[in-house]
C-alpha atoms as a PDB file:
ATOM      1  CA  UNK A   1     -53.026 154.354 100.429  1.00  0.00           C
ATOM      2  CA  UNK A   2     -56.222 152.712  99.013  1.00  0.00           C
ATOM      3  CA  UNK A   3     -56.685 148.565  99.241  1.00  0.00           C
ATOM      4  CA  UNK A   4     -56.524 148.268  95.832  1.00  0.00           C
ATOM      5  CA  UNK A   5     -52.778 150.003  95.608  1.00  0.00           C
ATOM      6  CA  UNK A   6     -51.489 147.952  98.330  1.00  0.00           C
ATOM      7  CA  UNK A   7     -52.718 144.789  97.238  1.00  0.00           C
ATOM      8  CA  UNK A   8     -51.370 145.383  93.721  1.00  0.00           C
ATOM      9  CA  UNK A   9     -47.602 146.461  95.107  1.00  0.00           C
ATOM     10  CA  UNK A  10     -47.923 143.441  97.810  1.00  0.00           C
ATOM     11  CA  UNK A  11     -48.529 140.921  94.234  1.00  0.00           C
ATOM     12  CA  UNK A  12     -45.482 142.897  92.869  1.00  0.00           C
ATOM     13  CA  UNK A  13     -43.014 142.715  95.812  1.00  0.00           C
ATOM     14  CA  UNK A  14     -44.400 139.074  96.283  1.00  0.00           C
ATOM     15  CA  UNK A  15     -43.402 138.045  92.800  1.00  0.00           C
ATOM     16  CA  UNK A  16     -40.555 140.016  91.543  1.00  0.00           C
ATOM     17  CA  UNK A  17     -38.920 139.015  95.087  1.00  0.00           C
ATOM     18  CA  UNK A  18     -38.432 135.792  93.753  1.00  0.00           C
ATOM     19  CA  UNK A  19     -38.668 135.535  89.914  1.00  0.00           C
ATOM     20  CA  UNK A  20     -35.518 137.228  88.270  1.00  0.00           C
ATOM     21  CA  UNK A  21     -36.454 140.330  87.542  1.00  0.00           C
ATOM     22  CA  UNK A  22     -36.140 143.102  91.397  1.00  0.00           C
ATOM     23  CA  UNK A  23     -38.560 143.356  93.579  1.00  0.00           C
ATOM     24  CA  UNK A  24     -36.820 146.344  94.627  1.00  0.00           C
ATOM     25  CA  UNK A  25     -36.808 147.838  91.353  1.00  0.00           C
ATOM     26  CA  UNK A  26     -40.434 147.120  90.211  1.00  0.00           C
ATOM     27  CA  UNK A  27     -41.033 148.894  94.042  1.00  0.00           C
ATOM     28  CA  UNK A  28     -39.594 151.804  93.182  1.00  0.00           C
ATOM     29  CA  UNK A  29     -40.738 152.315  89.734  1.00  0.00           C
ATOM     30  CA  UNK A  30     -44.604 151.664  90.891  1.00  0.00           C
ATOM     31  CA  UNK A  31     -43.878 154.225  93.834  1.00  0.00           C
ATOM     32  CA  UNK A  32     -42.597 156.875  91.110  1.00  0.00           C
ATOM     33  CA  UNK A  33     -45.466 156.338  88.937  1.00  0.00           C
ATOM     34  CA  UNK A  34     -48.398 156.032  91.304  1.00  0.00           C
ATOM     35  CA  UNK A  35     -46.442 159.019  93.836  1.00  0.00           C
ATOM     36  CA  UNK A  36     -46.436 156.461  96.779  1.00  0.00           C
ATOM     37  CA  UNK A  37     -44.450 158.140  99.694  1.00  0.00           C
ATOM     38  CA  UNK A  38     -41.117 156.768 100.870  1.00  0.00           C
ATOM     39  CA  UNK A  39     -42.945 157.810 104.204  1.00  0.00           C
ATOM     40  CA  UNK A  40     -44.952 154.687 104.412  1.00  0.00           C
ATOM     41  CA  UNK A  41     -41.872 152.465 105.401  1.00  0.00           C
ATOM     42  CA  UNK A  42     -43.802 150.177 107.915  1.00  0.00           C
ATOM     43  CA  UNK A  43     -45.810 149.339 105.272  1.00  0.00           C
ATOM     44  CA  UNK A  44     -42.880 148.161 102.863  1.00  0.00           C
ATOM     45  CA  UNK A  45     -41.444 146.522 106.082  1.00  0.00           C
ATOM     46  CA  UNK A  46     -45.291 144.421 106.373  1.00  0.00           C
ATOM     47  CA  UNK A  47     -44.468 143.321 102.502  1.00  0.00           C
ATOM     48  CA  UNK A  48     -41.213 142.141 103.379  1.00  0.00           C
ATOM     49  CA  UNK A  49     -42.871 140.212 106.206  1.00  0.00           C
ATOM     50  CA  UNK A  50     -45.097 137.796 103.567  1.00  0.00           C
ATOM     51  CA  UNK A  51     -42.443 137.667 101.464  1.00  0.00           C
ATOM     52  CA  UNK A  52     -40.448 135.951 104.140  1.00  0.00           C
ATOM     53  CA  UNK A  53     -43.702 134.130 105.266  1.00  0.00           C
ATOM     54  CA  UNK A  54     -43.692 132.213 101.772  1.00  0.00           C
ATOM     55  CA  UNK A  55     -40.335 131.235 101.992  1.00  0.00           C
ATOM     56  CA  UNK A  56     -40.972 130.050 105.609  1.00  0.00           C
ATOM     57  CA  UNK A  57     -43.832 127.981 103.814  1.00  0.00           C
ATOM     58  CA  UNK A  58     -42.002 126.596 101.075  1.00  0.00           C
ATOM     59  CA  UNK A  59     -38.963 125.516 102.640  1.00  0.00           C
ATOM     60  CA  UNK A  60     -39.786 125.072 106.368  1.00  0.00           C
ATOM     61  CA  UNK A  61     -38.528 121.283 106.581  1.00  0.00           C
ATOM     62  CA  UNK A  62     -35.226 122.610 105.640  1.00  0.00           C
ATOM     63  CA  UNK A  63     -35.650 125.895 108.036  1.00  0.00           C
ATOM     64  CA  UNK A  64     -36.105 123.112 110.718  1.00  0.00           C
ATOM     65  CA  UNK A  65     -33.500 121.041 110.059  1.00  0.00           C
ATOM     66  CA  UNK A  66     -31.360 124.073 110.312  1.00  0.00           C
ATOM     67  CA  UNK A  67     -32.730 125.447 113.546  1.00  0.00           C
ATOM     68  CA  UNK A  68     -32.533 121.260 115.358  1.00  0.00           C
ATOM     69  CA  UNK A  69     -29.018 120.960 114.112  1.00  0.00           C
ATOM     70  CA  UNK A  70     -27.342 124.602 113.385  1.00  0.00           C
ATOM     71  CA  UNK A  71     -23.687 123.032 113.601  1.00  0.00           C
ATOM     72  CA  UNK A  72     -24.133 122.182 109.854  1.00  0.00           C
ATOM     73  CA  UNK A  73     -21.853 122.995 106.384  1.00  0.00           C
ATOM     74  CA  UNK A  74     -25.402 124.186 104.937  1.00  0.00           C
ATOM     75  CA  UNK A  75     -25.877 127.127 107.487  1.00  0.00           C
ATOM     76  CA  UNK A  76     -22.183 127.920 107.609  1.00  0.00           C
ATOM     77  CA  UNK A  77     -22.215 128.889 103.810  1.00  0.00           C
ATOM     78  CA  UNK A  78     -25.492 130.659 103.895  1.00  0.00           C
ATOM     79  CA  UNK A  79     -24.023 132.967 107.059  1.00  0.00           C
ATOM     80  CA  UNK A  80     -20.635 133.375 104.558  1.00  0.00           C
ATOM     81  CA  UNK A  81     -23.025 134.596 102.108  1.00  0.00           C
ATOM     82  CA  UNK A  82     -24.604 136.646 104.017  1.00  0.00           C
ATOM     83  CA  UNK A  83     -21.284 137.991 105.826  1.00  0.00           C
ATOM     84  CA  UNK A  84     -20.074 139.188 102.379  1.00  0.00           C
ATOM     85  CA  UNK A  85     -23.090 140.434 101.351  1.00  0.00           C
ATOM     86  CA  UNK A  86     -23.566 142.834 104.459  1.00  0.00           C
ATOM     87  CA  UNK A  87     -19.553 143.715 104.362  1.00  0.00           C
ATOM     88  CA  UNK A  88     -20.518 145.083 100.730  1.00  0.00           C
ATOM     89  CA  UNK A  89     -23.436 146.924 101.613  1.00  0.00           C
ATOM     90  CA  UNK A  90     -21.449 148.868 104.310  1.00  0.00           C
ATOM     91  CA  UNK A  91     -18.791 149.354 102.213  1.00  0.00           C
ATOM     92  CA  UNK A  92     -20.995 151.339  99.019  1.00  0.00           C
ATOM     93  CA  UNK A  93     -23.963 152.015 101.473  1.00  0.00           C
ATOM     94  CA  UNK A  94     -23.491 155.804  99.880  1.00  0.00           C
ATOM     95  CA  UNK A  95     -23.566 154.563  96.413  1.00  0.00           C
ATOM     96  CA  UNK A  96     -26.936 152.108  97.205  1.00  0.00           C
ATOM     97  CA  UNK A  97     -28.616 154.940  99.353  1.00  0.00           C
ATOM     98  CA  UNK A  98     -28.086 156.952  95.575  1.00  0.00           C
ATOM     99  CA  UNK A  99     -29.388 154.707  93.404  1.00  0.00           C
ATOM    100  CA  UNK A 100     -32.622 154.198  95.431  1.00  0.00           C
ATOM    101  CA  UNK A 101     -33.229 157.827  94.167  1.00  0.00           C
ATOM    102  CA  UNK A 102     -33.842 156.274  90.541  1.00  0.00           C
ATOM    103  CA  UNK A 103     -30.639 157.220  89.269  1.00  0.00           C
ATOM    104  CA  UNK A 104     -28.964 153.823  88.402  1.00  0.00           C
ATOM    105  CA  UNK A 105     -32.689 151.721  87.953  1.00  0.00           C
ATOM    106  CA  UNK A 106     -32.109 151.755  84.215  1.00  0.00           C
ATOM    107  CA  UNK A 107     -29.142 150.164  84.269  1.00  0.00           C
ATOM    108  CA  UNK A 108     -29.517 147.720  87.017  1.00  0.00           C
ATOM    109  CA  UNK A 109     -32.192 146.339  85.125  1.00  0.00           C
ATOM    110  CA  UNK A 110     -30.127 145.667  81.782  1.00  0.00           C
ATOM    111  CA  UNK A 111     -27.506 144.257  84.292  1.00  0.00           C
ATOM    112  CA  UNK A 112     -30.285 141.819  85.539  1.00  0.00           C
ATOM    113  CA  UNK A 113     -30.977 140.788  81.573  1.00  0.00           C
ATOM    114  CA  UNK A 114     -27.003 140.608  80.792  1.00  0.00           C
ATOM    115  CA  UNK A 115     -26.681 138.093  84.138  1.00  0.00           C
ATOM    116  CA  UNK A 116     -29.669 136.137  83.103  1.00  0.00           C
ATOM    117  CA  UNK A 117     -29.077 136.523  79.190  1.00  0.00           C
ATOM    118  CA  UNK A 118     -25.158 135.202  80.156  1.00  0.00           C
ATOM    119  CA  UNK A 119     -25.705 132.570  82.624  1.00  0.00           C
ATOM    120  CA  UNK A 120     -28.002 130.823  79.441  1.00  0.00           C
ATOM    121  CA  UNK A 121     -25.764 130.884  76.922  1.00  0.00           C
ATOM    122  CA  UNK A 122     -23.401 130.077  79.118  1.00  0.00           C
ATOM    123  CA  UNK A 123     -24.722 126.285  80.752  1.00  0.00           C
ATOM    124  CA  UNK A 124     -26.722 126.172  77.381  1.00  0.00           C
ATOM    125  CA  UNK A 125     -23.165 124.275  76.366  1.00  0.00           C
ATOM    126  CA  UNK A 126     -22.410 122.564  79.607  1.00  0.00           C
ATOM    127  CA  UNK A 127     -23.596 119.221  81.361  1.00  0.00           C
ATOM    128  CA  UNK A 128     -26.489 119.924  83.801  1.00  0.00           C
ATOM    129  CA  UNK A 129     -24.499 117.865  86.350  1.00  0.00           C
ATOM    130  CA  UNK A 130     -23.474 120.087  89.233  1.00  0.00           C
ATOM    131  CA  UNK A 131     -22.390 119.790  93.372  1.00  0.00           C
ATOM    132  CA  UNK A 132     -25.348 120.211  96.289  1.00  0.00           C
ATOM    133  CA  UNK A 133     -25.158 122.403  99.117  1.00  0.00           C
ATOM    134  CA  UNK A 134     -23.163 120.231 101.028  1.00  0.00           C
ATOM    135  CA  UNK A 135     -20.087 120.150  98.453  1.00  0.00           C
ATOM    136  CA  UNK A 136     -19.643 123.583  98.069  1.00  0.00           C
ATOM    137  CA  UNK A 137     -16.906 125.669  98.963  1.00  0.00           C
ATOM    138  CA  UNK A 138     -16.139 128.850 100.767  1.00  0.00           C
ATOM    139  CA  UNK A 139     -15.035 130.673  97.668  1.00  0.00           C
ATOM    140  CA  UNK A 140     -18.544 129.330  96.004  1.00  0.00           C
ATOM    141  CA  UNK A 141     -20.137 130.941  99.044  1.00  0.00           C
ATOM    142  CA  UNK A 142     -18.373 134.140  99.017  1.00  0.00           C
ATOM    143  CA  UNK A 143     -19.284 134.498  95.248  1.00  0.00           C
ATOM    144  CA  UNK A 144     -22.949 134.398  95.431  1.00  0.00           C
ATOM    145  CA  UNK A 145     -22.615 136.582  98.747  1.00  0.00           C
ATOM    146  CA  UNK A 146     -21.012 139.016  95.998  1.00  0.00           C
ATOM    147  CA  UNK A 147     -23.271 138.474  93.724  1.00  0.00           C
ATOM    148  CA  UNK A 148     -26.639 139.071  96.277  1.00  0.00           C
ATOM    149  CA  UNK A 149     -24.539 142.203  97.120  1.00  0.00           C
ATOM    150  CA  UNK A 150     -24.924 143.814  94.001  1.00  0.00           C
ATOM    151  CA  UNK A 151     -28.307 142.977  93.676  1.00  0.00           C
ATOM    152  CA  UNK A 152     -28.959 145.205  96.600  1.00  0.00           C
ATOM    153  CA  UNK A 153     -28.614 147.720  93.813  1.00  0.00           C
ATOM    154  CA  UNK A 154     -32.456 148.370  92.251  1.00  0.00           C
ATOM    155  CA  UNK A 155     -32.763 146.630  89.267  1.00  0.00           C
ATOM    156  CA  UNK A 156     -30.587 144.251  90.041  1.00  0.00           C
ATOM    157  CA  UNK A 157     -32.601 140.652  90.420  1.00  0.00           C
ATOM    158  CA  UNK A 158     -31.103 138.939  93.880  1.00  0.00           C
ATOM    159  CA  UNK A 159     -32.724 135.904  92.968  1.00  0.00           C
ATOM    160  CA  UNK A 160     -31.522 135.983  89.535  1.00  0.00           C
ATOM    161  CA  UNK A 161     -28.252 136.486  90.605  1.00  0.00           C
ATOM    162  CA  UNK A 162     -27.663 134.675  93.383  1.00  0.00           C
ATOM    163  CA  UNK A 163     -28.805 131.252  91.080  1.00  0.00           C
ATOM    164  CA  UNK A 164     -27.073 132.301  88.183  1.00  0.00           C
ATOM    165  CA  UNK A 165     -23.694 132.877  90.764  1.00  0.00           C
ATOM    166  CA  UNK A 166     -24.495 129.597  92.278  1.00  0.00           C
ATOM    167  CA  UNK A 167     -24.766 127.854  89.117  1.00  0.00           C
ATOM    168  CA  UNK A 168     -21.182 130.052  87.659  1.00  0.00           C
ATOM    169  CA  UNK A 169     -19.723 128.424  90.986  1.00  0.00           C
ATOM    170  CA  UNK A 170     -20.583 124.970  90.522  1.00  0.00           C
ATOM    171  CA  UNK A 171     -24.348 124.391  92.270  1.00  0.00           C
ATOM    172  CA  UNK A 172     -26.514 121.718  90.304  1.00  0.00           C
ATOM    173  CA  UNK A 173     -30.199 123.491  89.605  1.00  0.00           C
ATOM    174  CA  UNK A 174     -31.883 122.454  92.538  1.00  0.00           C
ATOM    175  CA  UNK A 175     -29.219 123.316  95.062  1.00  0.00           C
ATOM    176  CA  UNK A 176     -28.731 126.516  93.250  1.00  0.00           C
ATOM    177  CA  UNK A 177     -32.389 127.816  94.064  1.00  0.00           C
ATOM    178  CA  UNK A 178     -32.477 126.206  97.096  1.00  0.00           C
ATOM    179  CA  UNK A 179     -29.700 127.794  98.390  1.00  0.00           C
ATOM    180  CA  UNK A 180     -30.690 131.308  96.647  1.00  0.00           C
ATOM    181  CA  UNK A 181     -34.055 131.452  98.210  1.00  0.00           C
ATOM    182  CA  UNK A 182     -32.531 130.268 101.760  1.00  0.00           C
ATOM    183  CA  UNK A 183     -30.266 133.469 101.186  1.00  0.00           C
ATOM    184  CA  UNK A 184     -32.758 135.341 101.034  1.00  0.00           C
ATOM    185  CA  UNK A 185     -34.141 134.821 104.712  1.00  0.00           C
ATOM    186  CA  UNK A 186     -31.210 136.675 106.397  1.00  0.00           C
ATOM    187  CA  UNK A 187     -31.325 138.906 103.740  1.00  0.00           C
ATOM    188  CA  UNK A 188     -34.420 139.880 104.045  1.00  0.00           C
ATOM    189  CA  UNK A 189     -34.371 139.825 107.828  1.00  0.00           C
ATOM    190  CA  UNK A 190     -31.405 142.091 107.447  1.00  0.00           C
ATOM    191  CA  UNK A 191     -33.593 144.758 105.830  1.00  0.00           C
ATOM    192  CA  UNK A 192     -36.862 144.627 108.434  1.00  0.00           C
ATOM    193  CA  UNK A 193     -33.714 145.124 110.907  1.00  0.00           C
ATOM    194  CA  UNK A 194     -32.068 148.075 109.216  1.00  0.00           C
ATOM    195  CA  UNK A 195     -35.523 149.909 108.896  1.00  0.00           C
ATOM    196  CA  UNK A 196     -37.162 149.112 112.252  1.00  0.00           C
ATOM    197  CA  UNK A 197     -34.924 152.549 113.721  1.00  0.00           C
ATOM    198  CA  UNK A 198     -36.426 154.424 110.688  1.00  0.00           C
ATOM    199  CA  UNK A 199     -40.312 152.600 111.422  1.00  0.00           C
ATOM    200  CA  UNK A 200     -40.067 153.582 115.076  1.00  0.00           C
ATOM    201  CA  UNK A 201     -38.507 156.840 114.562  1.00  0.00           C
ATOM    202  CA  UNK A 202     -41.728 157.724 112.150  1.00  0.00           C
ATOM    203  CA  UNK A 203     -44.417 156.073 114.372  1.00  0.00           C
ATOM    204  CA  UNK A 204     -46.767 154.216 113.545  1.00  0.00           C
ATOM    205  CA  UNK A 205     -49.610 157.437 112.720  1.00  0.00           C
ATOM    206  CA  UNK A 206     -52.500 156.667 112.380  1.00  0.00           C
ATOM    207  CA  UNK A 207     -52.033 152.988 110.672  1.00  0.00           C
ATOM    208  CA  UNK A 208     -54.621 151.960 107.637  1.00  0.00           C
ATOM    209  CA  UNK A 209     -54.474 148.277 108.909  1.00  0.00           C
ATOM    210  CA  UNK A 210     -56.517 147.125 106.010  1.00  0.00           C
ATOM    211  CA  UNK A 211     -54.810 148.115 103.345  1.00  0.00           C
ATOM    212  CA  UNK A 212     -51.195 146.836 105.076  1.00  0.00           C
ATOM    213  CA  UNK A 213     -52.740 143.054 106.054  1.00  0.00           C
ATOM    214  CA  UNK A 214     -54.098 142.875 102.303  1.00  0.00           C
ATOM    215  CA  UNK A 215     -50.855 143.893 101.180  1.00  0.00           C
ATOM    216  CA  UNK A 216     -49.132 141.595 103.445  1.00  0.00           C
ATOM    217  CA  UNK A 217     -51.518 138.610 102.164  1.00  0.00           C
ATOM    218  CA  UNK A 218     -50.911 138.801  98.827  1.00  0.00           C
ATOM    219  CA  UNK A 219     -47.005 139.124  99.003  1.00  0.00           C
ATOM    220  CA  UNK A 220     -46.818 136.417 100.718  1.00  0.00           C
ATOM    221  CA  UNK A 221     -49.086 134.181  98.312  1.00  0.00           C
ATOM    222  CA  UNK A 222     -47.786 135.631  95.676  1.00  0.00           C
ATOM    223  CA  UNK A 223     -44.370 135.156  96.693  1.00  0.00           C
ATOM    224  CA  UNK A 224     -45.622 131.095  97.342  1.00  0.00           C
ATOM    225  CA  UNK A 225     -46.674 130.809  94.063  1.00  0.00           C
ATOM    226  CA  UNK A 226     -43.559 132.635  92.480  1.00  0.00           C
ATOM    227  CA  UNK A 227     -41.379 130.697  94.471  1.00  0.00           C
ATOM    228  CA  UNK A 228     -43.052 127.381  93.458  1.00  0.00           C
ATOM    229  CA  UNK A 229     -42.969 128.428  89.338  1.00  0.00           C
ATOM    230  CA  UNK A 230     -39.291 129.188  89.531  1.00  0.00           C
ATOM    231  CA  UNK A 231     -38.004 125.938  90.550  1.00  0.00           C
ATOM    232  CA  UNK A 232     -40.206 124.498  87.637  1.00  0.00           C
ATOM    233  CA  UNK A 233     -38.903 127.255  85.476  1.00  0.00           C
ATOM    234  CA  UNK A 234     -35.259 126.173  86.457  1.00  0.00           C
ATOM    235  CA  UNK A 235     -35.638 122.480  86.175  1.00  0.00           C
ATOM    236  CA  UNK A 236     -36.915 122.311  82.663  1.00  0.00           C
ATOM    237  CA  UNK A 237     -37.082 125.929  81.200  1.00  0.00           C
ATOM    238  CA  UNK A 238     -35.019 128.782  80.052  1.00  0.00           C
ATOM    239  CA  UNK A 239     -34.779 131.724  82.203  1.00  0.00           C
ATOM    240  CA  UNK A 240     -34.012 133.960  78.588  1.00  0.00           C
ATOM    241  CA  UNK A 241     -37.939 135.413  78.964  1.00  0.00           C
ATOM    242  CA  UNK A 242     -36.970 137.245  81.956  1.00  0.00           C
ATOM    243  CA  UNK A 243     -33.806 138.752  80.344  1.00  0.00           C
ATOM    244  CA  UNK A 244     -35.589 139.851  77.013  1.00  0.00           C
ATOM    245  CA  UNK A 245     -38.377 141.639  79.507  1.00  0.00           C
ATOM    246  CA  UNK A 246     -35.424 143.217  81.841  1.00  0.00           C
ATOM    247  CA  UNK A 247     -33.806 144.402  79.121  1.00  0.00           C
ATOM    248  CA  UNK A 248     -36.677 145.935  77.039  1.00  0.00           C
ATOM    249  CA  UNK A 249     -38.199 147.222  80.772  1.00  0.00           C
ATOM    250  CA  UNK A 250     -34.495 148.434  81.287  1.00  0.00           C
ATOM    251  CA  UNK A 251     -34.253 150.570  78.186  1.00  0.00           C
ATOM    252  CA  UNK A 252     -37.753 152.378  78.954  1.00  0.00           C
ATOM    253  CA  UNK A 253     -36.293 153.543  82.236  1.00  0.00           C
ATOM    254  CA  UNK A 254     -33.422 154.882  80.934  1.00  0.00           C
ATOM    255  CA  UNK A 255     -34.675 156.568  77.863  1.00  0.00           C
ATOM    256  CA  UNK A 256     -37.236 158.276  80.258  1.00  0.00           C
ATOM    257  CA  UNK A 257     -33.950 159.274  82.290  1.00  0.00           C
ATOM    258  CA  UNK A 258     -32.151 160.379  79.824  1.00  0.00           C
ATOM    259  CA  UNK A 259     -34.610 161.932  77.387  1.00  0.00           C
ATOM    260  CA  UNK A 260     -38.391 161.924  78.229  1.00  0.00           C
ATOM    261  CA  UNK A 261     -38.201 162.700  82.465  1.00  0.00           C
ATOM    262  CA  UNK A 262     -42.240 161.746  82.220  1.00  0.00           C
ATOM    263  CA  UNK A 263     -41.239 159.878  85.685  1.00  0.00           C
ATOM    264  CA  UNK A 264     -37.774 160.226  86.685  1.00  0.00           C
END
């Protein structure tokens, strides 16, 4: 893999990992069209890594506060997220393990446009008042477990779902992204865990450390800088952009599945 590639799919996994749209799906639809081998998994594993870097970044007062006082309400509901997430992704692991073959990318990215085109219209008629973190409930926190759990699916947006859950459960704005983009740490430490057996198992070859750090670097500024739009995006803007480009992105998939096979 050249620089240039793995810069460009470190800016993608570092953006769409964060902005509503799947960082998982964009991933595999770049690796279908530029024939990137599933073989280079420590290198997707390195992305992951800055992505998790610019959360660290972003929210590391509240990553502290966590780690000084872990008896807390706020990291009780993010591991009851997480719990139900993980329970879900055991349960259809066949069905996820499927759809990272293309097969369902299509229409996991029209399901990211109907969440984000729904969740709108939907608090387009309702007070912006909402609960924080701390009021929340354990059915609230179950729910956007849920909801992360089908995002596991590629084309599914976690972070779009997870905020519009959060928000269908009660969260004001701010505690709604807050508390999707804290999600995301386990979640994302989840997956470096699941495919260290697979990294090790391969080896590490003969390892192009250049392109992987460049990759790495970008994801994770990218994924500082996509972190940092979204909560302006949330607090004064409409997230109906991203569902007009998932859906119209969503349709081009599956009319190339269906009809064209240029890619899939």
């Amino acid at each position: 893999m050249n620089i240039f590639l793995a810069m460009l799919l470190g800016l993608v996994q570092g953006l769409c990992e964060f902005l509503p749209v799947s960082s998982s799906g964009h991933l595999v639809l770049l690796q279908t069209i530029f024939g990137v081998e599933e073989g280079a998994l420590f290198f997707t594993t390195m992305l992951h890594v800055g992505t998790l870097l610019a959360v660290f970044a972003v929210y590391w007062r509240q990553i502290w506060e966590m780690l000084r006082r872990p008896i807390q309400k706020k990291v009780g509901m993010l591991l009851l997220s997480t719990a139900v997430t993980t329970l879900l992704a055991f349960l259809f692991r066949d069905v996820i393990s499927a759809a990272y073959e293309g097969i369902l990318l299509g229409p996991g990215f029209l399901l990211t446009a109907a969440i984000l085109y729904g969740s709108e219209r939907y608090f387009r008629r309702r007070s912006s008042k909402g609960l924080g973190i701390q009021q929340m409930g354990l059915v609230s926190a179950m729910g956007i477990g849920a909801m992360q759990g089908i995002a596991i699916l590629p084309g599914v947006s976690r972070s779009g779902s997870t905020i519009a859950g959060a928000r269908l459960f009660g969260l004001n704005k701010d505690a709604a992204a807050e508390f999707s983009f804290l999600l995301s740490i386990p979640a994302i430490l989840g997956s470096l865990v699941l495919q260290l057996p697979e990294v090790l198992d391969a080896g590490f070859g003969e390892v192009a450390w250049g392109p992987i750090l460049a990759g790495m670097a970008v994801a994770a500024l990218s994924g500082y800088l996509a972190i940092r739009w979204m909560l302006r995006l949330i607090r004064s803007k409409s997230l109906m952009g991203f569902s007009l480009y998932t859906a119209v992105l969503g349709c081009l998939v599956l009319l190339d599945q269906l009809a064209f096979h240029v890619f899939f």
